[in-house]
Protein backbone atom coordinates (compact mmCIF):
# COMPACT_ATOMS: atom_id res chain seq x y z
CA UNK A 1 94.12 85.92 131.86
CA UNK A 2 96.07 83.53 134.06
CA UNK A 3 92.61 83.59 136.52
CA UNK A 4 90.70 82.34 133.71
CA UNK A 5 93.37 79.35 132.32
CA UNK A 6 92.97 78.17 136.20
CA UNK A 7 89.55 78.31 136.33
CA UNK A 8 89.37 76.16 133.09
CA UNK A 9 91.85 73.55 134.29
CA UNK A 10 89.94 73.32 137.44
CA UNK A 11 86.35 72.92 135.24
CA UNK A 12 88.62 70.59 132.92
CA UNK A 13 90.09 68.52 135.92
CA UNK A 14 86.47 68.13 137.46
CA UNK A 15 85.05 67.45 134.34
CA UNK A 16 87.64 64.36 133.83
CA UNK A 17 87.68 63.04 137.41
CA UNK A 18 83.72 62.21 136.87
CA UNK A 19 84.60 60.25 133.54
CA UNK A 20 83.01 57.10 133.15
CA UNK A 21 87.01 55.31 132.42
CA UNK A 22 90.33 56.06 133.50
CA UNK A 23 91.20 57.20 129.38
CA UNK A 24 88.40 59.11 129.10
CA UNK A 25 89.22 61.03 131.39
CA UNK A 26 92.47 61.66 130.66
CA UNK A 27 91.82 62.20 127.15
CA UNK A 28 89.14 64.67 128.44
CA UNK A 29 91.89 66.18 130.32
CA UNK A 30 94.65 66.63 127.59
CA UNK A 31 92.29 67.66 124.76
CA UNK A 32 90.42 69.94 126.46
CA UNK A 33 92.59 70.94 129.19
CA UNK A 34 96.26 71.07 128.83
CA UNK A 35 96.59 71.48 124.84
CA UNK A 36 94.42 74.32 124.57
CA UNK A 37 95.70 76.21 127.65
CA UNK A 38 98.88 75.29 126.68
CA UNK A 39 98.84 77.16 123.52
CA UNK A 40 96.99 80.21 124.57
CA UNK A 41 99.80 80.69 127.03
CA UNK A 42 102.61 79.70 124.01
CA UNK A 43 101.11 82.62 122.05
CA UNK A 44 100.60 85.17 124.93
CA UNK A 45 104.47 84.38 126.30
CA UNK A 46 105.50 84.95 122.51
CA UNK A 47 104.20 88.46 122.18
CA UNK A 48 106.10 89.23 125.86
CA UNK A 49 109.20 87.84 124.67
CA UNK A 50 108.94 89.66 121.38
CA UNK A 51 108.02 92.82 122.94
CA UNK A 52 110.93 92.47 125.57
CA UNK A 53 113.35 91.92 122.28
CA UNK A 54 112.11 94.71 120.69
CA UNK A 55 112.60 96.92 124.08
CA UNK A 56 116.05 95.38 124.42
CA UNK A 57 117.15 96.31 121.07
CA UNK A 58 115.70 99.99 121.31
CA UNK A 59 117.90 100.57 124.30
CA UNK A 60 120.86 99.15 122.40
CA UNK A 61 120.61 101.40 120.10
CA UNK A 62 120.35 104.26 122.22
């Protein structure tokens, strides 16, 4: 999953260095870049941590 997020920066980064203006192109590159990898790796981190919690309190309890 991480391969592909890097792989879309790299598309995204390309995508706003050929930009016809300096704010398109970094508009280009928050909307489409950061924000949306962002959260994909917001959500995937919060199912970790919530498994790892879970895990953590299961051995407690043991």
């Amino acid at each position: 999953m991480i391969i592909v997020a890097i792989g879309w920066l790299y598309v995204v980064m390309m995508m706003a260095a050929v930009s016809d203006s300096l704010l398109k192109g970094i508009i280009r590159l928050i909307f489409l870049g950061i924000l949306p990898v962002g959260l994909l790796l917001w959500i995937k981190l919060r199912g970790y941590r919530a498994r790892a919690a879970a895990a953590e309190e299961e051995k407690t309890e043991l």
